[in-house]
N, C-alpha and C. Protein backbone atom coordinates (compact mmCIF):
# COMPACT_ATOMS: atom_id res chain seq x y z
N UNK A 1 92.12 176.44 101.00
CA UNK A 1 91.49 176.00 99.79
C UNK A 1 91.97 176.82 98.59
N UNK A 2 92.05 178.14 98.80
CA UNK A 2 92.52 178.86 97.56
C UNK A 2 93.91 178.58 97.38
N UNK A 3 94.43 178.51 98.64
CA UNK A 3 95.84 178.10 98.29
C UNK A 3 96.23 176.89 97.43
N UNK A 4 95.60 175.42 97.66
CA UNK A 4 95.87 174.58 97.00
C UNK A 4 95.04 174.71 95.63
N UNK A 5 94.04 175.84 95.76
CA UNK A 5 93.89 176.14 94.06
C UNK A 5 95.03 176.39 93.19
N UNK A 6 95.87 177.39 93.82
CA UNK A 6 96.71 178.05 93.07
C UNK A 6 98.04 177.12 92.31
N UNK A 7 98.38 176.26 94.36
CA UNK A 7 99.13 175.16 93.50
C UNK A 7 98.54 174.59 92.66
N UNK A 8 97.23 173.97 92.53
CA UNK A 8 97.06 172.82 91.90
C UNK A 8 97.62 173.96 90.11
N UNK A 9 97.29 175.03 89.97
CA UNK A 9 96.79 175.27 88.53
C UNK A 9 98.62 175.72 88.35
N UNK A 10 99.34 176.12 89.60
CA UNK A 10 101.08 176.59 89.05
C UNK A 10 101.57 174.65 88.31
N UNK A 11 101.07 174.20 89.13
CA UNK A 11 101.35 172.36 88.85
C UNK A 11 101.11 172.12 87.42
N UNK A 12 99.53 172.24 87.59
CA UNK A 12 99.36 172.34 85.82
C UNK A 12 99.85 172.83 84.54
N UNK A 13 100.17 174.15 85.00
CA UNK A 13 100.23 175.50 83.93
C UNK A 13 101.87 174.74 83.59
N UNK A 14 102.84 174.56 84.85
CA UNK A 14 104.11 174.00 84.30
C UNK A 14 104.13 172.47 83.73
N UNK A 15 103.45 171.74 84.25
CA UNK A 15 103.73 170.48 83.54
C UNK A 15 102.72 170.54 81.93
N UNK A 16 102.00 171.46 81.13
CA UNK A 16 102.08 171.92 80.29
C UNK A 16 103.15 172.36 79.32
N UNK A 17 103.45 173.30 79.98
CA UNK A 17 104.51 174.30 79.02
C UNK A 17 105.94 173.05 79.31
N UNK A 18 105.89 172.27 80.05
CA UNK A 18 106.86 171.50 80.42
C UNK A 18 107.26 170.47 79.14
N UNK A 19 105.74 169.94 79.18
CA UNK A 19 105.88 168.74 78.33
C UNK A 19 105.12 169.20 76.79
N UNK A 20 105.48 170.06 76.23
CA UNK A 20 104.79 170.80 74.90
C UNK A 20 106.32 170.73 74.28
N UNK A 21 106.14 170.10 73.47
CA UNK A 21 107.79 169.80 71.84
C UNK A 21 108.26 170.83 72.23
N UNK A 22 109.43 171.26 72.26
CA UNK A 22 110.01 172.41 71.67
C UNK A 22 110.05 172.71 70.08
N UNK A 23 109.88 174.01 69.95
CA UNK A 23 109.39 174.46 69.00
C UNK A 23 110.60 173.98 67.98
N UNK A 24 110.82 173.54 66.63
CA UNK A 24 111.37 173.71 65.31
C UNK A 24 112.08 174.53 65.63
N UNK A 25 113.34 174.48 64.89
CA UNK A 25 114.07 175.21 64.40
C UNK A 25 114.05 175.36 63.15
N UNK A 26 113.67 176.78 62.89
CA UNK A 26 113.15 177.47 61.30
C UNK A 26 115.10 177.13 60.49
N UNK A 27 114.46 176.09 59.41
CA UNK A 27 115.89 176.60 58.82
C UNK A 27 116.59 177.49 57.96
N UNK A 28 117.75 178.02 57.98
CA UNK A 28 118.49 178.97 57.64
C UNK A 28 118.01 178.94 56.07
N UNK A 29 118.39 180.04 55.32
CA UNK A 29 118.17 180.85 53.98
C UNK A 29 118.73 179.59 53.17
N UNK A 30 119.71 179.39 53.44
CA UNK A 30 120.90 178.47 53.11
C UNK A 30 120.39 177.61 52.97
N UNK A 31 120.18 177.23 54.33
CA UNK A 31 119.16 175.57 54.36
C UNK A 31 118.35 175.37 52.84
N UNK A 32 117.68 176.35 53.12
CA UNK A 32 116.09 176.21 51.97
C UNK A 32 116.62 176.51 50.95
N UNK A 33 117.88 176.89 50.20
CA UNK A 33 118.20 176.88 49.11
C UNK A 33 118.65 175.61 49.31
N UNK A 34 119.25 175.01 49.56
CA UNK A 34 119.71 173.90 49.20
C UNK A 34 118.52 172.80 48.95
N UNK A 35 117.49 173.01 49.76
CA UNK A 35 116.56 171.95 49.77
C UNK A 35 115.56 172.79 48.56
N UNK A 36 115.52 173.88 48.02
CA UNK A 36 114.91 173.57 46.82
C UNK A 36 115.61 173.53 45.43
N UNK A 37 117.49 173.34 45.75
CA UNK A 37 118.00 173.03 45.01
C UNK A 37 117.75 171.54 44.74
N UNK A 38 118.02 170.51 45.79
CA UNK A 38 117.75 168.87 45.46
C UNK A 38 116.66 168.83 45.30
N UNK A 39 115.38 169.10 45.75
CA UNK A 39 114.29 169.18 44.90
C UNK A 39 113.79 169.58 43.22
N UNK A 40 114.56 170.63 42.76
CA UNK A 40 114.79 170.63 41.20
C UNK A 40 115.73 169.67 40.66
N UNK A 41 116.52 169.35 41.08
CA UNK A 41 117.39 168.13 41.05
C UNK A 41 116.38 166.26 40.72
N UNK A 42 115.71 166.47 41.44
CA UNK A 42 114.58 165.29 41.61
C UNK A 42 113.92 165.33 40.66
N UNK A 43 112.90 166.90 39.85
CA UNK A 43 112.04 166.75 39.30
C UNK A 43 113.40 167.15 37.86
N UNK A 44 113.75 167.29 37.34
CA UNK A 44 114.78 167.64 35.99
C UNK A 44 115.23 165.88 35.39
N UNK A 45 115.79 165.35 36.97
CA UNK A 45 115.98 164.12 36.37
C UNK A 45 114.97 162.87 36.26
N UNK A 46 113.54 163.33 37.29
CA UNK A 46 112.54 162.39 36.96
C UNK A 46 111.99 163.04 35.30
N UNK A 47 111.68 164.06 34.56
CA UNK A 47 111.38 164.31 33.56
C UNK A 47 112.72 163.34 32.57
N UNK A 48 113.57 163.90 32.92
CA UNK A 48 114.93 163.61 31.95
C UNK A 48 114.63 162.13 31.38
N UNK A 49 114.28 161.19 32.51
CA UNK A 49 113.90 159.74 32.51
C UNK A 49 112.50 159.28 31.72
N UNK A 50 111.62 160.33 32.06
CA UNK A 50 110.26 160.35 31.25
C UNK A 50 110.00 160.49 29.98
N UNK A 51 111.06 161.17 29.46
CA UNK A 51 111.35 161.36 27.96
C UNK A 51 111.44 160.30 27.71
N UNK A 52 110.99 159.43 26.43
CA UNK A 52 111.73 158.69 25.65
C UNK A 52 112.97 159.46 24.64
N UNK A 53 113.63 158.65 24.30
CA UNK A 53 115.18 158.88 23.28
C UNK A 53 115.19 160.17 22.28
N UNK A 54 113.52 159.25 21.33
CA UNK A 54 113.26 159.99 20.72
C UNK A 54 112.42 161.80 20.86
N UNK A 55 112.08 161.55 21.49
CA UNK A 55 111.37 163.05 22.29
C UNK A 55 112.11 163.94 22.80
N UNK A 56 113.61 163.75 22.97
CA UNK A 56 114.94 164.50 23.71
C UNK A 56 114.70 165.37 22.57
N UNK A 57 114.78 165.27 21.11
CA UNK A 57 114.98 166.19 20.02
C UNK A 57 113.63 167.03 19.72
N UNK A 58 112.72 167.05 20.45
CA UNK A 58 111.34 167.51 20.19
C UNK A 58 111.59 168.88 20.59
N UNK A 59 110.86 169.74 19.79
CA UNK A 59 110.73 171.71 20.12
C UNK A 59 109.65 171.68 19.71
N UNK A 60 108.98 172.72 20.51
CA UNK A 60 107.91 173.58 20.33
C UNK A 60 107.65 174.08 18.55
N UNK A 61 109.21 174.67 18.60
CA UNK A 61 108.75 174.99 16.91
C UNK A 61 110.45 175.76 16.77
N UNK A 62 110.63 176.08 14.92
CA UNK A 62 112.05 176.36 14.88
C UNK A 62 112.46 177.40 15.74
N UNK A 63 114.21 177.06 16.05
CA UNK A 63 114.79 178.49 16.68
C UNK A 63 114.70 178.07 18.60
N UNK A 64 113.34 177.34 18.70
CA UNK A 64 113.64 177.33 20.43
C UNK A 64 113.69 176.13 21.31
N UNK A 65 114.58 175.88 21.92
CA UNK A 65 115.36 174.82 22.69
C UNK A 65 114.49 173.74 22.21
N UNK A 66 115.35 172.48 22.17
CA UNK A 66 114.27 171.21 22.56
C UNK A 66 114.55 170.99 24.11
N UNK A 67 114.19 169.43 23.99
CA UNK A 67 114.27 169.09 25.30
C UNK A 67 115.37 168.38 25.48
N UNK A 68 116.30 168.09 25.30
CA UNK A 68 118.07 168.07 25.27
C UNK A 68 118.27 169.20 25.69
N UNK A 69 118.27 170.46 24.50
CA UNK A 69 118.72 172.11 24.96
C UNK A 69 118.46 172.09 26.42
N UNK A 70 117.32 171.91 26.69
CA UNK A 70 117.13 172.38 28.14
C UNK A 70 117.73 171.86 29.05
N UNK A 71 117.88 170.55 28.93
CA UNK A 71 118.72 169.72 29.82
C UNK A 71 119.81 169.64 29.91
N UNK A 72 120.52 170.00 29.03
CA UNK A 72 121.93 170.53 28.38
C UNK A 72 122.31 172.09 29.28
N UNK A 73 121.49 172.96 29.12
CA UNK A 73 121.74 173.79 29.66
C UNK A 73 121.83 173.86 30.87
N UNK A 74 120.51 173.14 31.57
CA UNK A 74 120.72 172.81 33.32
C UNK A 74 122.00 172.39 33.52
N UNK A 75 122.42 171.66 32.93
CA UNK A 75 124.15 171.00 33.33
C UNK A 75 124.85 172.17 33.48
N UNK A 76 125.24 172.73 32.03
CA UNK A 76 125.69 174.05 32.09
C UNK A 76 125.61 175.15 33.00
N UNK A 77 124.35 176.00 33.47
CA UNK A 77 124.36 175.99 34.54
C UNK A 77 124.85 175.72 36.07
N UNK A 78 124.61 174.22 35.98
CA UNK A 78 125.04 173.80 37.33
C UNK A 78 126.71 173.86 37.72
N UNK A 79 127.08 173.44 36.34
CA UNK A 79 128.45 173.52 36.34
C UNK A 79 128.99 175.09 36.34
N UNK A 80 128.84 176.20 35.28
CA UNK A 80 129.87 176.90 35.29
C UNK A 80 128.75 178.34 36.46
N UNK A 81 127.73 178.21 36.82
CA UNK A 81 126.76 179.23 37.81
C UNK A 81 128.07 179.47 38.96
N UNK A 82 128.62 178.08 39.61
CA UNK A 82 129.49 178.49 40.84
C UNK A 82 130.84 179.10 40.29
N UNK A 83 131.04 179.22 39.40
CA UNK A 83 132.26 179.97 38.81
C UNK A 83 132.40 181.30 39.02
N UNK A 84 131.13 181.99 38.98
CA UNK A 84 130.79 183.79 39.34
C UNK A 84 130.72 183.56 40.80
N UNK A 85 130.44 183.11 41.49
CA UNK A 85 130.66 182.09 43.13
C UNK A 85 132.14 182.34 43.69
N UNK A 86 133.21 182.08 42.91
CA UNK A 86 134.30 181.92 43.09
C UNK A 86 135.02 180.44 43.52
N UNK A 87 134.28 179.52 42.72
CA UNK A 87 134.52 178.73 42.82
C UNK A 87 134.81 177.63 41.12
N UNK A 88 135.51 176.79 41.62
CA UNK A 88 135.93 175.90 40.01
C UNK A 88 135.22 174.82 39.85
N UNK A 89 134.57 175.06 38.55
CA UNK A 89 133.41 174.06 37.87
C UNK A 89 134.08 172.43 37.72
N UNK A 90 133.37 171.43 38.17
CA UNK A 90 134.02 170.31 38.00
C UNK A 90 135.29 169.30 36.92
N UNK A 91 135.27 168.42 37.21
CA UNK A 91 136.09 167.96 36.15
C UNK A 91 135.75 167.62 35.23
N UNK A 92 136.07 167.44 33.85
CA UNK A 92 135.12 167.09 32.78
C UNK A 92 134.23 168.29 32.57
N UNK A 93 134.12 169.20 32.89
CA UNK A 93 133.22 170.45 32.35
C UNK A 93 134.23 171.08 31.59
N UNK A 94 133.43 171.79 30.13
CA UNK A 94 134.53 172.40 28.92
C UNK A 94 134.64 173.96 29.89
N UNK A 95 135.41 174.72 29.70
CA UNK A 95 135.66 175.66 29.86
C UNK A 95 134.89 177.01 29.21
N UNK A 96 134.00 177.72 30.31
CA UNK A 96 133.10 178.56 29.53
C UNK A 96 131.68 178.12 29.14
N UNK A 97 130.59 179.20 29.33
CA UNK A 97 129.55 178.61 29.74
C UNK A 97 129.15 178.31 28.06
N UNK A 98 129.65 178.86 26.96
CA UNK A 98 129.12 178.16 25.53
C UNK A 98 130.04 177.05 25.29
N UNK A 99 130.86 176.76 25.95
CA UNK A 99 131.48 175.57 25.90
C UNK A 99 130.83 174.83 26.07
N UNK A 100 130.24 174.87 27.98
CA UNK A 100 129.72 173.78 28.65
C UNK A 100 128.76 174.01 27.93
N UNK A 101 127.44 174.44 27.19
CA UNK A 101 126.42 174.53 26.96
C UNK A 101 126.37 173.21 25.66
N UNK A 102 127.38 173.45 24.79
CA UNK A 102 127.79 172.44 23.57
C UNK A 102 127.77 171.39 23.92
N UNK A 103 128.94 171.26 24.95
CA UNK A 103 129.31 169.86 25.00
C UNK A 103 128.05 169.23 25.54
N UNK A 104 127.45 169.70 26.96
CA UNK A 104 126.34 169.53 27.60
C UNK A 104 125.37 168.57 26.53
N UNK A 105 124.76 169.68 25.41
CA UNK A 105 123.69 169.46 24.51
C UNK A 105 123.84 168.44 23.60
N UNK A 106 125.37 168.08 23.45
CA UNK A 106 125.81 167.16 22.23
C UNK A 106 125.64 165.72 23.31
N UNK A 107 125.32 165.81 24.51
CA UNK A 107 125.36 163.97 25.46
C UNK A 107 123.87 163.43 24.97
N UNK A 108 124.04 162.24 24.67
CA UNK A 108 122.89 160.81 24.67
C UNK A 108 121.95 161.12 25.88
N UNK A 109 120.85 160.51 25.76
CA UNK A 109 119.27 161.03 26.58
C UNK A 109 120.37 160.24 28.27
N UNK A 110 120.99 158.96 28.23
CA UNK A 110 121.75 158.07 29.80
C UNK A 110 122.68 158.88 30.01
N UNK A 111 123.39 159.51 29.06
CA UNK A 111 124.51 160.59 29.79
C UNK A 111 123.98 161.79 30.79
N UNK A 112 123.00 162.58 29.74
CA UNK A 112 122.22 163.38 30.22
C UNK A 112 121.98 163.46 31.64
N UNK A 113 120.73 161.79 31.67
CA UNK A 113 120.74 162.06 33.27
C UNK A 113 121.81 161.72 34.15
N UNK A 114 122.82 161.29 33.89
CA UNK A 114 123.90 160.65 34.72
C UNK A 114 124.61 162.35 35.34
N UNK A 115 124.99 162.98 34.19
CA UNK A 115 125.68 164.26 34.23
C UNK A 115 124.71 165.33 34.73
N UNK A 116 123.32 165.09 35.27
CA UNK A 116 122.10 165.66 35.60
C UNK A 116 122.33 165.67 37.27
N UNK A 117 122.68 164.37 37.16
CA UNK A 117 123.15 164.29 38.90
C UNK A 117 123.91 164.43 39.74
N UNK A 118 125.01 164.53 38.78
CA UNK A 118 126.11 165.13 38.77
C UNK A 118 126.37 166.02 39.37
N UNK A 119 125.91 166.73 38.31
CA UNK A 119 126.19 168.67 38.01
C UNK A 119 125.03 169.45 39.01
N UNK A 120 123.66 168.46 39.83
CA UNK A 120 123.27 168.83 40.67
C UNK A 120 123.68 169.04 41.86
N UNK A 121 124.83 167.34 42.12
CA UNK A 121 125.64 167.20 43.39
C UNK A 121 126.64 168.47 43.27
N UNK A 122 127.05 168.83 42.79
CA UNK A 122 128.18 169.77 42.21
C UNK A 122 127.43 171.40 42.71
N UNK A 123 126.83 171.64 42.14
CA UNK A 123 125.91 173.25 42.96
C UNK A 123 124.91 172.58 44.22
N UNK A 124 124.98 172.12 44.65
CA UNK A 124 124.09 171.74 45.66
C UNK A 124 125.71 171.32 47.17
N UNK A 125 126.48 171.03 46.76
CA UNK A 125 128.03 170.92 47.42
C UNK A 125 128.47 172.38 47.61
N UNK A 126 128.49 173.12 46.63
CA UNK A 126 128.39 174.25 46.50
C UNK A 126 127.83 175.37 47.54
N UNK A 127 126.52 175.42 47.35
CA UNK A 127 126.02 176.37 47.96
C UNK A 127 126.03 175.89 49.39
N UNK A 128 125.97 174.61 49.61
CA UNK A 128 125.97 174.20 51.36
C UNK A 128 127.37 174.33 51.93
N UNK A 129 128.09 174.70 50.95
CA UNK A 129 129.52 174.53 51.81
C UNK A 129 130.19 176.25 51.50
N UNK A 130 129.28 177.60 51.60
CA UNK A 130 129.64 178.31 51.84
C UNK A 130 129.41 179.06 53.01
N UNK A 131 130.33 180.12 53.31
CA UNK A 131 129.70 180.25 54.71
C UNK A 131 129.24 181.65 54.68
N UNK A 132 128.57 182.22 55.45
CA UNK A 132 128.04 183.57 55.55
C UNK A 132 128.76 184.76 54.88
N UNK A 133 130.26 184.90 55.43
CA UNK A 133 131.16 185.80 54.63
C UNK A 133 131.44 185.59 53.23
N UNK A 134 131.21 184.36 52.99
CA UNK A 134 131.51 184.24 51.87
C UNK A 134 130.48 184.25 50.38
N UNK A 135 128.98 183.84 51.22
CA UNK A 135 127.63 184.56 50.67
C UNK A 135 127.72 185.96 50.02
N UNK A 136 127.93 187.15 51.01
CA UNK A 136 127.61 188.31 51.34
C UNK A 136 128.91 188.90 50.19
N UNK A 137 129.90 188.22 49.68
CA UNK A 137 130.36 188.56 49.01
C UNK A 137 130.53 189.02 47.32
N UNK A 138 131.11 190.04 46.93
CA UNK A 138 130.33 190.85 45.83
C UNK A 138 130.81 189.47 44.42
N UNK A 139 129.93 189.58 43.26
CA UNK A 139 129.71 189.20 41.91
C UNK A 139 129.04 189.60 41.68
N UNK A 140 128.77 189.04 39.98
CA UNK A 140 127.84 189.75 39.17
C UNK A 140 127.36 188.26 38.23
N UNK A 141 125.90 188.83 37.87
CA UNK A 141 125.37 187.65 36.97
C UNK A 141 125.15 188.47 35.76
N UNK A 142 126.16 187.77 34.57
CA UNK A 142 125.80 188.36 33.68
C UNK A 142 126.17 189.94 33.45
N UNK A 143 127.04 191.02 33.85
CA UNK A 143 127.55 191.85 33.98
C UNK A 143 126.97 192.78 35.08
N UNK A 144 125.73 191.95 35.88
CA UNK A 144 125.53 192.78 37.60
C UNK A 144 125.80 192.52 38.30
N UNK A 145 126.10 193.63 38.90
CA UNK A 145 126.95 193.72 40.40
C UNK A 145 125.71 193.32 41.40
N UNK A 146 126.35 192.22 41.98
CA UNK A 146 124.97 192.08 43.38
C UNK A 146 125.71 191.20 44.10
N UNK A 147 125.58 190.87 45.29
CA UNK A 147 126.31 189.12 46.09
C UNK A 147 125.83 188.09 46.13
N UNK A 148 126.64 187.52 45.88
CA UNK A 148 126.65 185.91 45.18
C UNK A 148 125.53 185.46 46.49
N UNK A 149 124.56 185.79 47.18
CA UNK A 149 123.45 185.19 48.00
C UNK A 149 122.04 185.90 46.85
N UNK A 150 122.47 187.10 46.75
CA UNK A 150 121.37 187.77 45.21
C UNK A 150 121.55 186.78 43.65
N UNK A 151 123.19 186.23 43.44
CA UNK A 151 123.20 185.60 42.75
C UNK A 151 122.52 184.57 42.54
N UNK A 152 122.76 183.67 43.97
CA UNK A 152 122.30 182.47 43.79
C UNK A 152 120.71 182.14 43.32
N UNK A 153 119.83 183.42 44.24
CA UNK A 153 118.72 183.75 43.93
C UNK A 153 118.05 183.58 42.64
N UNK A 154 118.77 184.70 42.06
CA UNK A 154 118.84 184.64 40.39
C UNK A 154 118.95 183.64 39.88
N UNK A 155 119.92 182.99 39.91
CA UNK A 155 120.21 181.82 39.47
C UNK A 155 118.97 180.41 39.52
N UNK A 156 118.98 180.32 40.72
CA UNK A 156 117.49 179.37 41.38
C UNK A 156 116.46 179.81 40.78
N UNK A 157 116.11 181.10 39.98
CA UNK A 157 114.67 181.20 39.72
C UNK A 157 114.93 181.13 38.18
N UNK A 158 116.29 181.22 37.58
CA UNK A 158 116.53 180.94 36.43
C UNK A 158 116.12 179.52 35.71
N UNK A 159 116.48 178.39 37.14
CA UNK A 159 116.46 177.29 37.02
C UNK A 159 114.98 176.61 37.05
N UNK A 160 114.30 177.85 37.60
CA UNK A 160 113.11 177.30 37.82
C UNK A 160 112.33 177.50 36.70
N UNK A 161 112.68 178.38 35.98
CA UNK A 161 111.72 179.01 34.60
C UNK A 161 112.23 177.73 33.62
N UNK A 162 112.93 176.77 33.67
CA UNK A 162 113.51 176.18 32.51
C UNK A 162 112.96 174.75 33.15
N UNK A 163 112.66 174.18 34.57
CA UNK A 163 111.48 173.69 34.63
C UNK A 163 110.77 173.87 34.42
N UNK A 164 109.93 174.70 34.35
CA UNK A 164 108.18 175.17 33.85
C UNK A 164 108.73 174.93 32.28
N UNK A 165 109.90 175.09 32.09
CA UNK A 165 109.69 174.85 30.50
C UNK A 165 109.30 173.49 29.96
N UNK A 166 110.63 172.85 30.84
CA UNK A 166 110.40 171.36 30.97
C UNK A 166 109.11 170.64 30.68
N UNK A 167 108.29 170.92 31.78
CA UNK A 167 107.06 170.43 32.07
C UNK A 167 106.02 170.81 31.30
N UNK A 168 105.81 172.27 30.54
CA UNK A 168 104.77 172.38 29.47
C UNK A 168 105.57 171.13 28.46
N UNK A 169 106.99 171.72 28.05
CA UNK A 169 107.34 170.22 26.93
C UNK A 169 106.87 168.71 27.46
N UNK A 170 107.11 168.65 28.50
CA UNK A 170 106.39 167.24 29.12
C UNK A 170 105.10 166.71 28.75
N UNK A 171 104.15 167.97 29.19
CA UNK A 171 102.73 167.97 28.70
C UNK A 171 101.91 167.89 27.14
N UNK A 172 102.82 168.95 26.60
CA UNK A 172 102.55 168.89 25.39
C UNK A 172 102.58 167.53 24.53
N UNK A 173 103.46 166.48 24.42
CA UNK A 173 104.10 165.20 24.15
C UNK A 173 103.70 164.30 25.12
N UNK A 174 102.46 164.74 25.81
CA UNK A 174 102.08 163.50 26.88
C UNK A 174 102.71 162.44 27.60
N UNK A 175 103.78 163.47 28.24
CA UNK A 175 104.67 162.72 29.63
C UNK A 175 104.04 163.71 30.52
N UNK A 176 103.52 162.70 30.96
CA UNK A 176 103.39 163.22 32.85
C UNK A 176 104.54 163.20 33.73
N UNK A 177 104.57 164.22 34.31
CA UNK A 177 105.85 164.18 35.29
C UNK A 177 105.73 163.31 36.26
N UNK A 178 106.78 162.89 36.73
CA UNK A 178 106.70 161.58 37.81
C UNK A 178 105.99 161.91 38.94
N UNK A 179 106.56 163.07 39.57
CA UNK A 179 105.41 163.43 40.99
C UNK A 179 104.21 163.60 40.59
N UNK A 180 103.53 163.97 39.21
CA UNK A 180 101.89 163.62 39.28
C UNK A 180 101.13 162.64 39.02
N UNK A 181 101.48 161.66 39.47
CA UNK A 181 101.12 160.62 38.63
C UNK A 181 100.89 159.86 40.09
């Protein structure tokens, strides 16, 4: 009797642990940059779209970005960020990040987002198609020395402060952003 206790519960205990999912695979650093790179990607160009024409030229007050600037700059960004990367900013990008920043700021509200998706596919190609050695390797943002995996960092939370900018301008001018709605 105790014996077929024991089987009965070794029977159990394995066809448990047997038939239980295997666990997720947590994804890589890499991974999750990339996925909260296309995710800023999503919300930059659902705002970009939320703007009307006229509201692209709207600021807070003189001296600080409108909402073009900002969007202008994300391009910029996207484009010349993989350059300290060691890598070459697309085609059609001016040379130099006050270049790209100009030309960027001087595009129509349809260019904007077109070159929004762009210049997202473009650092988002980017960061997924480097490989570990090539992470860990030294640059600087802005005249610091750190590796382009500290860079990218930087960079991503750069991108993120200029959403939050986005979105108070959103608010302020009563556009709701697309995901709250």
């Amino acid at each position: 009797m105790v014996r077929n206790r024991f089987l009965v519960s070794t029977v159990m205990a394995a066809m448990f642990y047997l038939s239980s999912p295997a666990v997720a695979q947590v994804p890589s650093f890499q991974d999750s940059q990339v996925t909260d790179i296309e995710t800023m990607k999503d919300k930059f160009i659902g705002l970009a779209q939320a703007f009307n024409e006229s509201q692209y030229d709207w600021r807070p007050m003189e001296g600080v970005r409108s909402v073009r600037d900002v969007l202008g700059l994300i391009i910029a960004e996207c484009h010349v960020f993989p350059t300290a990367w060691g890598h070459e900013a697309p085609a059609g990008a001016a040379s130099g990040f006050g270049a790209e920043l100009q030309r960027a700021g001087a595009l129509q509200r349809s260019e904007i987002i077109s070159e929004l998706d762009s210049a997202f596919d473009h650092l988002i190609g980017v960061v997924r198609g480097m490989d570990n050695t090539e992470r860990m390797a030294d640059s600087n943002y802005f005249g610091r020395p750190m590796t382009i995996t500290a860079n990218i960092v930087i960079s991503m939370g750069d991108m993120h402060e200029h959403l939050g900018q986005l979105i108070a301008y959103a608010r302020t001018n009563e556009v709701v952003p697309p995901w709250s709605r």
